[in-house]
N, C-alpha and C. Protein backbone atom coordinates (compact mmCIF):
# COMPACT_ATOMS: atom_id res chain seq x y z
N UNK A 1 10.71 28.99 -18.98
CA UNK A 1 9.68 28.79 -17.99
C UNK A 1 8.80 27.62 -18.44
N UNK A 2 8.47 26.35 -17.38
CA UNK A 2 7.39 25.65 -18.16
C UNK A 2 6.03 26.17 -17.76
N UNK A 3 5.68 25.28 -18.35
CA UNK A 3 4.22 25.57 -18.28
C UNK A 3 3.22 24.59 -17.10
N UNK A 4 2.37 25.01 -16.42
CA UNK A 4 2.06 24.14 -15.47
C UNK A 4 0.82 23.47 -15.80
N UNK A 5 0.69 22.18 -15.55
CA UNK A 5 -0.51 21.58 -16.62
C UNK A 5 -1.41 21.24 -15.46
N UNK A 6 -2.63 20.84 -15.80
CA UNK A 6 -3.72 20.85 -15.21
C UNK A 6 -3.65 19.39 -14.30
N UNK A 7 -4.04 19.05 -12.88
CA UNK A 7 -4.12 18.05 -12.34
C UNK A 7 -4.78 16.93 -12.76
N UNK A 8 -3.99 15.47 -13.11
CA UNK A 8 -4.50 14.63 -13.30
C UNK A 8 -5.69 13.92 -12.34
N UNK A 9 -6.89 13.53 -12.95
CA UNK A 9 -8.04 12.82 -11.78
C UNK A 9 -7.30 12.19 -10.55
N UNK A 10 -6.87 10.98 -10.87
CA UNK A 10 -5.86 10.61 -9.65
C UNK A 10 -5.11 11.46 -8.86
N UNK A 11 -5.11 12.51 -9.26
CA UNK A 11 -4.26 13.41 -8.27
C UNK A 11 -5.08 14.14 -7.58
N UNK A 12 -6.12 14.92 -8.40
CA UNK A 12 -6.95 15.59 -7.39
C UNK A 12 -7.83 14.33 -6.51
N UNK A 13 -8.07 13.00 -6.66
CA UNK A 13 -8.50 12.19 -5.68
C UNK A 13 -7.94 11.98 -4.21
N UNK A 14 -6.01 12.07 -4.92
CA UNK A 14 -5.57 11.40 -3.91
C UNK A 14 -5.29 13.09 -2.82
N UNK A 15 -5.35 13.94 -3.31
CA UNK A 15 -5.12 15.63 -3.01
C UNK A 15 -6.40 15.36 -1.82
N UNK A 16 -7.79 14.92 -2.16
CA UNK A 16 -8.94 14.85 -1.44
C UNK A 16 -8.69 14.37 0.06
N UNK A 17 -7.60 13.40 0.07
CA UNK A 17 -7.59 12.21 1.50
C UNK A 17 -6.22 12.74 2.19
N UNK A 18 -5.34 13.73 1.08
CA UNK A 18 -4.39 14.14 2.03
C UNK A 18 -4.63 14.47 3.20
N UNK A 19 -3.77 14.47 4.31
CA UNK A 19 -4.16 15.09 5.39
C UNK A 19 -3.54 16.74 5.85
N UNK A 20 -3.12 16.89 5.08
CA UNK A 20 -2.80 18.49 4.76
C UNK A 20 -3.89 19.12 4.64
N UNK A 21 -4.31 18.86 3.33
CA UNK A 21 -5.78 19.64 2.97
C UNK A 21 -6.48 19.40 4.20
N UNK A 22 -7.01 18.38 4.79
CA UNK A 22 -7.92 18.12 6.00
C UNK A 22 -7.79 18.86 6.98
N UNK A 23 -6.32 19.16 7.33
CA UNK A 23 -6.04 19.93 8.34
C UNK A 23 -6.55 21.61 7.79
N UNK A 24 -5.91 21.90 6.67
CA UNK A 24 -6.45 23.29 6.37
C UNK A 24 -7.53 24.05 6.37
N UNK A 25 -8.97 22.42 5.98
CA UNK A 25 -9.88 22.60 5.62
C UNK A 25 -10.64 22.81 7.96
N UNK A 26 -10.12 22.35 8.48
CA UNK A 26 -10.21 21.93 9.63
C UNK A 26 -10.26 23.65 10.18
N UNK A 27 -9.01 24.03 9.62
CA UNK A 27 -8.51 25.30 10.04
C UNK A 27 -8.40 26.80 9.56
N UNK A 28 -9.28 26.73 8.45
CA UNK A 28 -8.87 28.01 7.86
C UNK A 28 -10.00 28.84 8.29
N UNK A 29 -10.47 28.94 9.19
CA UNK A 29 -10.77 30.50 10.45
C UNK A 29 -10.97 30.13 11.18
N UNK A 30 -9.77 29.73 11.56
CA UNK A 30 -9.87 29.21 12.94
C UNK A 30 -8.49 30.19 13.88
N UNK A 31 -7.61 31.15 12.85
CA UNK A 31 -6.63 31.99 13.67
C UNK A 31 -6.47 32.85 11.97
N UNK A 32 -6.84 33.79 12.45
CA UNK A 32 -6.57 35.16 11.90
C UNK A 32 -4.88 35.65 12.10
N UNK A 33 -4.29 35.40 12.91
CA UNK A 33 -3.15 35.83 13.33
C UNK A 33 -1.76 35.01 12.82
N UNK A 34 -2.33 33.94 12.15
CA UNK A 34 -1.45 32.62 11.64
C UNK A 34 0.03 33.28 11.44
N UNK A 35 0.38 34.69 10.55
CA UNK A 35 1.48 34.78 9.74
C UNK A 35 2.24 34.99 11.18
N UNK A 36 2.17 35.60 11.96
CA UNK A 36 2.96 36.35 13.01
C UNK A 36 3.58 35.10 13.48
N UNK A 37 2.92 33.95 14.06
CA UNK A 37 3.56 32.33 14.41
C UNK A 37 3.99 31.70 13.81
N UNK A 38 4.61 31.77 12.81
CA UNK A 38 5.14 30.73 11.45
C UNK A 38 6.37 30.18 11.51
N UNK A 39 6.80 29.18 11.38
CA UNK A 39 7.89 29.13 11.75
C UNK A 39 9.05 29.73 10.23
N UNK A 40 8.30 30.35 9.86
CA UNK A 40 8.98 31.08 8.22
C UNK A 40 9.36 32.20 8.90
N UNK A 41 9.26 32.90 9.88
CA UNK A 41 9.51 34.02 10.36
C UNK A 41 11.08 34.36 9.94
N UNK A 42 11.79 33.49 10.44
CA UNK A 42 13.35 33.43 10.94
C UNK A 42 13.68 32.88 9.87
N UNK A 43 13.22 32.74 9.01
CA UNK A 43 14.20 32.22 7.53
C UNK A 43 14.05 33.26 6.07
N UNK A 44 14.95 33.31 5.68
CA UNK A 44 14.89 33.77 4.24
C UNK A 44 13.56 33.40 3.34
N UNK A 45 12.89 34.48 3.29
CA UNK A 45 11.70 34.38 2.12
C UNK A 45 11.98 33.45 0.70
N UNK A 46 13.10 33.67 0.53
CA UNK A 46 13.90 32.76 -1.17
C UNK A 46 13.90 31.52 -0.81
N UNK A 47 13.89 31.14 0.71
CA UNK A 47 13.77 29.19 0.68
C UNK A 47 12.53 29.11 0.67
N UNK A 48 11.53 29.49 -0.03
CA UNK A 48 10.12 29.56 0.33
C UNK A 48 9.94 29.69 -1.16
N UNK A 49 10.61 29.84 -2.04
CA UNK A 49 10.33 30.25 -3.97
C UNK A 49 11.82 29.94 -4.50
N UNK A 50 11.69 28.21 -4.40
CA UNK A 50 12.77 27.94 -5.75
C UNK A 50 12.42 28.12 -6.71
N UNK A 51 13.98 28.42 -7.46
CA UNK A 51 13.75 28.31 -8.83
C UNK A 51 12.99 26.50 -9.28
N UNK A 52 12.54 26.80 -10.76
CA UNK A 52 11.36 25.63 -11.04
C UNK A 52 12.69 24.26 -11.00
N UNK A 53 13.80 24.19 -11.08
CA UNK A 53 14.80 23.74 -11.19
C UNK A 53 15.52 23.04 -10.01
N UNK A 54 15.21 23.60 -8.85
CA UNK A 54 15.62 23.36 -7.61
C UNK A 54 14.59 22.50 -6.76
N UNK A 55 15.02 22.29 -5.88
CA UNK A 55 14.30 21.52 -5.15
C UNK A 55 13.34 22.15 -3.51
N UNK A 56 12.42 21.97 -3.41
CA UNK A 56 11.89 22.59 -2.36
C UNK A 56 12.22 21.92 -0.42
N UNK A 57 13.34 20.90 -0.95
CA UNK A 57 12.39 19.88 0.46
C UNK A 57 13.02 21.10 1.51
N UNK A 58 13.83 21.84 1.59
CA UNK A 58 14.13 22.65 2.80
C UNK A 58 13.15 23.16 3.48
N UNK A 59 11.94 23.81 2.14
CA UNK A 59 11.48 24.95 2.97
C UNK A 59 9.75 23.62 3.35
N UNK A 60 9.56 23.04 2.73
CA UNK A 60 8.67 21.67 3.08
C UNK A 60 9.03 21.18 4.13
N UNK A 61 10.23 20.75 4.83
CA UNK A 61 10.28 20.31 6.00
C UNK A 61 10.45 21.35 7.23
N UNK A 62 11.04 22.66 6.97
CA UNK A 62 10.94 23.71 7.66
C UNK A 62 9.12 23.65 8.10
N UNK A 63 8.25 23.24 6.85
CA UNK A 63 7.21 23.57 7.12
C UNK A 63 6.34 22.43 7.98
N UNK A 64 6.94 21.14 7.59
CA UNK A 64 6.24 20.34 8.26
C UNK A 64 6.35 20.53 10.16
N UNK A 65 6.93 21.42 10.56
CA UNK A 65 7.26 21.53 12.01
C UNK A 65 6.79 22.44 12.53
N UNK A 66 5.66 23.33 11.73
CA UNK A 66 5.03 24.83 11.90
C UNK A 66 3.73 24.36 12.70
N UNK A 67 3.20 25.24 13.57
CA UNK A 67 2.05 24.96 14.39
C UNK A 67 1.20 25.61 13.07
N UNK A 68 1.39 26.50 12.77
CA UNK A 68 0.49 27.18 12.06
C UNK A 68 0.24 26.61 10.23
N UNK A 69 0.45 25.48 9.77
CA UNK A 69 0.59 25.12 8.42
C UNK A 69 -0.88 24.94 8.11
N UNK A 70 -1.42 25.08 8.86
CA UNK A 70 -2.73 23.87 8.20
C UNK A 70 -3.75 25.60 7.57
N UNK A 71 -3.38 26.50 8.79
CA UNK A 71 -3.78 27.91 8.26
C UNK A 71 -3.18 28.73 7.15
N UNK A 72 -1.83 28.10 7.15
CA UNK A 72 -0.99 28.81 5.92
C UNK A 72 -1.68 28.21 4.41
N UNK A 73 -1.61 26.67 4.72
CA UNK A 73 -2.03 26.11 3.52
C UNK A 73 -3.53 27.08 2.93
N UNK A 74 -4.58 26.89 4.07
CA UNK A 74 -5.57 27.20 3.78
C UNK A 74 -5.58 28.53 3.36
N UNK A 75 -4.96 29.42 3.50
CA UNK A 75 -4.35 31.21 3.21
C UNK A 75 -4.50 30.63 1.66
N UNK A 76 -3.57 29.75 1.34
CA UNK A 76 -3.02 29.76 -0.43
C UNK A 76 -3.66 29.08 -1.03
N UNK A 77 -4.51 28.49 -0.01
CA UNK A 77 -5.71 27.57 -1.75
C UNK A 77 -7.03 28.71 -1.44
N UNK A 78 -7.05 29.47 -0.51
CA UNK A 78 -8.43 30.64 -0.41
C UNK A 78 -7.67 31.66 -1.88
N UNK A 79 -6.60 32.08 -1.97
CA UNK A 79 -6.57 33.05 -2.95
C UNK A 79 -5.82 32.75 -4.58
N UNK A 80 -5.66 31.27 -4.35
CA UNK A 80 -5.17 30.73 -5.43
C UNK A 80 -3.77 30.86 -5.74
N UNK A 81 -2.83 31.02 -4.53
CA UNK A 81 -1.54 31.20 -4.81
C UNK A 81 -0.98 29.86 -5.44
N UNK A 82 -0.45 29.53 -6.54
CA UNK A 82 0.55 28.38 -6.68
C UNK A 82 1.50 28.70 -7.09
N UNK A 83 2.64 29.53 -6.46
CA UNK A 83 3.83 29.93 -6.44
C UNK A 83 4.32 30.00 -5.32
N UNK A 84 5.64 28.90 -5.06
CA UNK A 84 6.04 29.06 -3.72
C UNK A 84 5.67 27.88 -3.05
N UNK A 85 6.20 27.78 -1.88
CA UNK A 85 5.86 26.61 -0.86
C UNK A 85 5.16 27.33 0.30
N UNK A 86 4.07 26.75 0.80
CA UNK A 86 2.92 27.32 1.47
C UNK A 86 2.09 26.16 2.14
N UNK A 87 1.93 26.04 3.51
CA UNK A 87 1.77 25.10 4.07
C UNK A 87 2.36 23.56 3.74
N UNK A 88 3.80 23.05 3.66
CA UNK A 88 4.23 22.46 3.38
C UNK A 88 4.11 21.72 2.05
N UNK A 89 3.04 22.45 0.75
CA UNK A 89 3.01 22.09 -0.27
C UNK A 89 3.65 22.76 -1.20
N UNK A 90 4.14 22.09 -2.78
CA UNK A 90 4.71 22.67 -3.19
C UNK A 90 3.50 23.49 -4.32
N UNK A 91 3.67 24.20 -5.34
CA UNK A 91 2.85 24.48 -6.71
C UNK A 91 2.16 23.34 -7.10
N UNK A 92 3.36 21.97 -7.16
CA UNK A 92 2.24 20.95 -8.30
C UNK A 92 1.22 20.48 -7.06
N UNK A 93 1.36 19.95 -5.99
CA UNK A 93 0.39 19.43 -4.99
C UNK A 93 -0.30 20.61 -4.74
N UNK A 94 -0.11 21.68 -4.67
CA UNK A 94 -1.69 22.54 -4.68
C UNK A 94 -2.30 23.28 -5.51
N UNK A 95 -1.75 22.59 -6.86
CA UNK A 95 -2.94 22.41 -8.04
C UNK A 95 -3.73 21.51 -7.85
N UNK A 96 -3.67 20.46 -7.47
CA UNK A 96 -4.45 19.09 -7.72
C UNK A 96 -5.52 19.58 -6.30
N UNK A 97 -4.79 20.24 -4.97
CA UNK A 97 -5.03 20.52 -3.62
C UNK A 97 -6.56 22.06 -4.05
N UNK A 98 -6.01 22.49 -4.93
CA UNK A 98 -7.09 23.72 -5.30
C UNK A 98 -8.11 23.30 -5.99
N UNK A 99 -7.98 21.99 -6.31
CA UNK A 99 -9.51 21.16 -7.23
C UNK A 99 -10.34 21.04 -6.11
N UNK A 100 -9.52 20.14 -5.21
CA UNK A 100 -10.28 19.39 -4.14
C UNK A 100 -10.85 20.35 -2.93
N UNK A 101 -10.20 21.54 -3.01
CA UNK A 101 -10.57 22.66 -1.89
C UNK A 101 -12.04 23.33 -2.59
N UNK A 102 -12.13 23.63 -3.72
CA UNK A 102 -12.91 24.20 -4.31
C UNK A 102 -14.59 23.64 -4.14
N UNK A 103 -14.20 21.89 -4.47
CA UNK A 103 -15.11 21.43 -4.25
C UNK A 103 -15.71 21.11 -2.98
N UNK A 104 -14.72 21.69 -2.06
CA UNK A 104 -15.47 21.14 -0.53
C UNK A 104 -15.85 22.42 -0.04
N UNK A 105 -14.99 23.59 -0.32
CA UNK A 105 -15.69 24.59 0.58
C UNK A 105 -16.24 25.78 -0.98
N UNK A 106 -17.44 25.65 -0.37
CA UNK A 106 -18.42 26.72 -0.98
C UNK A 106 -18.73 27.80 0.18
N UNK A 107 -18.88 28.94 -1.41
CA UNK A 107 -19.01 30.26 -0.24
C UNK A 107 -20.19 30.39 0.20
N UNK A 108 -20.41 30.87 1.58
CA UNK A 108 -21.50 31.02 2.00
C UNK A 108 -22.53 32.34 1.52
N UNK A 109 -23.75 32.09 0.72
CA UNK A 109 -24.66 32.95 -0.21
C UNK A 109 -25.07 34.51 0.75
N UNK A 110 -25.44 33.55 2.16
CA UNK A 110 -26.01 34.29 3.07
C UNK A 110 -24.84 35.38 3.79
N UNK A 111 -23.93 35.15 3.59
CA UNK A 111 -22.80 35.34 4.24
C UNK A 111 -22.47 36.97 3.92
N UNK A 112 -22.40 37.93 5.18
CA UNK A 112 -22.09 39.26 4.14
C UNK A 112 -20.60 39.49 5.10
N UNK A 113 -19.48 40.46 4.37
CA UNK A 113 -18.61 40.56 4.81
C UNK A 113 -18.33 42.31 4.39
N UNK A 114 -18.08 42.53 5.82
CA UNK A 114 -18.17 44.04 6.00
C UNK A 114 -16.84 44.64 5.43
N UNK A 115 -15.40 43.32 5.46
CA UNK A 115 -14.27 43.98 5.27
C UNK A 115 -14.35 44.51 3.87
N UNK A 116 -14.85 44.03 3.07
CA UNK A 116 -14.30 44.35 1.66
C UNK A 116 -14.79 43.29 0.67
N UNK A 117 -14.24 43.42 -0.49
CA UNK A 117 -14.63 42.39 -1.33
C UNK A 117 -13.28 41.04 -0.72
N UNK A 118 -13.30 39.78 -1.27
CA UNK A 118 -12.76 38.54 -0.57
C UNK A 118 -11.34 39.41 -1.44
N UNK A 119 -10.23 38.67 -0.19
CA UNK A 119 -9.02 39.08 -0.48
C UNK A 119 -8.21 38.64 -1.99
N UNK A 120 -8.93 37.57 -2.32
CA UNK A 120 -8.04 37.28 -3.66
C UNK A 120 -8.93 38.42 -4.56
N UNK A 121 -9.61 39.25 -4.34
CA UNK A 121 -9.55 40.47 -5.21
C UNK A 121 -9.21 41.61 -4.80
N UNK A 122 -8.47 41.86 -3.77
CA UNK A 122 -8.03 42.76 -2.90
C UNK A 122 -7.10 42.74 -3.66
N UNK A 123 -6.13 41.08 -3.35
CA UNK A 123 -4.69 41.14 -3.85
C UNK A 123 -4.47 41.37 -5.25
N UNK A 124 -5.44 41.26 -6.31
CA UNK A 124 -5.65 41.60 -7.51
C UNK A 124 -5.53 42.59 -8.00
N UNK A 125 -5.68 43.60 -7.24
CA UNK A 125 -5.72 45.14 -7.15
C UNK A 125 -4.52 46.10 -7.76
N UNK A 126 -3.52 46.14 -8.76
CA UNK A 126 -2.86 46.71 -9.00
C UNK A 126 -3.48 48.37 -8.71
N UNK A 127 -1.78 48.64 -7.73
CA UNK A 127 -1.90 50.40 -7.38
C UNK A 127 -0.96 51.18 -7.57
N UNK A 128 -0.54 52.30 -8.50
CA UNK A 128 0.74 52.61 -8.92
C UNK A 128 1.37 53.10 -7.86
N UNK A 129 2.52 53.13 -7.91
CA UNK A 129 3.56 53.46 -7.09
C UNK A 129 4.00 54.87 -7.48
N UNK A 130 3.94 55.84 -6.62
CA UNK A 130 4.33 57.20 -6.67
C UNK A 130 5.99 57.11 -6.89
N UNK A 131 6.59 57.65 -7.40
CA UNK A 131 8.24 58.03 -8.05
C UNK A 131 9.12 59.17 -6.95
């Protein structure tokens, strides 16, 4: 397994002007309902998590044709996923993509949320499985 190293400055700069991120940042509550429209629906979950060895462009261009990417992206830099291809990025572009998200959207102080604590500690949540 390697190891995944931290985004070079130039990368999280150029991560800043992508227009991926822009779109995500554009869109992330803007549809609650994103997963149900994806165009990932109809494909195998495994073209979505190559091995580190393989190449992603299948499930990247599958993605570039999704109405819903700009919400997917924004799904995986809100809970810190970098495993997998997720709004047409791969792991290394949304490391550099999770610098630049971080710094633009701050949580709101005032902000109370009735559901729960924020989902990347939801998903954190290990729950044993009954036998």
């Amino acid at each position: 397994m390697t190891r995944a190293r931290m985004p070079r400055p130039h990368e999280v700069d150029a991560a800043r002007r992508d227009p991926r991120l822009l779109r995500a940042l554009r869109e992330r509550q803007a549809d609650d309902a994103w997963r149900i429209r994806g165009a990932c629906q109809s494909v195998d979950p495994e073209t979505f998590f190559p091995a580190p060895n393989e190449p992603a462009d299948a499930a990247v261009a599958l993605c570039r044709t999704c109405d819903v990417q700009g919400a997917c992206l924004a799904w995986a830099l809100e809970v810190g996923d970098c495993h997998g291809v997720w709004g047409g990025t791969t792991p290394r572009e949304r490391r550099a993509m999770l610098l630049a998200w971080r710094g633009q959207v701050e949580p709101d102080p005032d902000a109370v949320d009735e559901a729960g604590p924020p989902v990347r500690d939801r998903l954190l949540t290990l729950v044993p499985l009954g036998r």
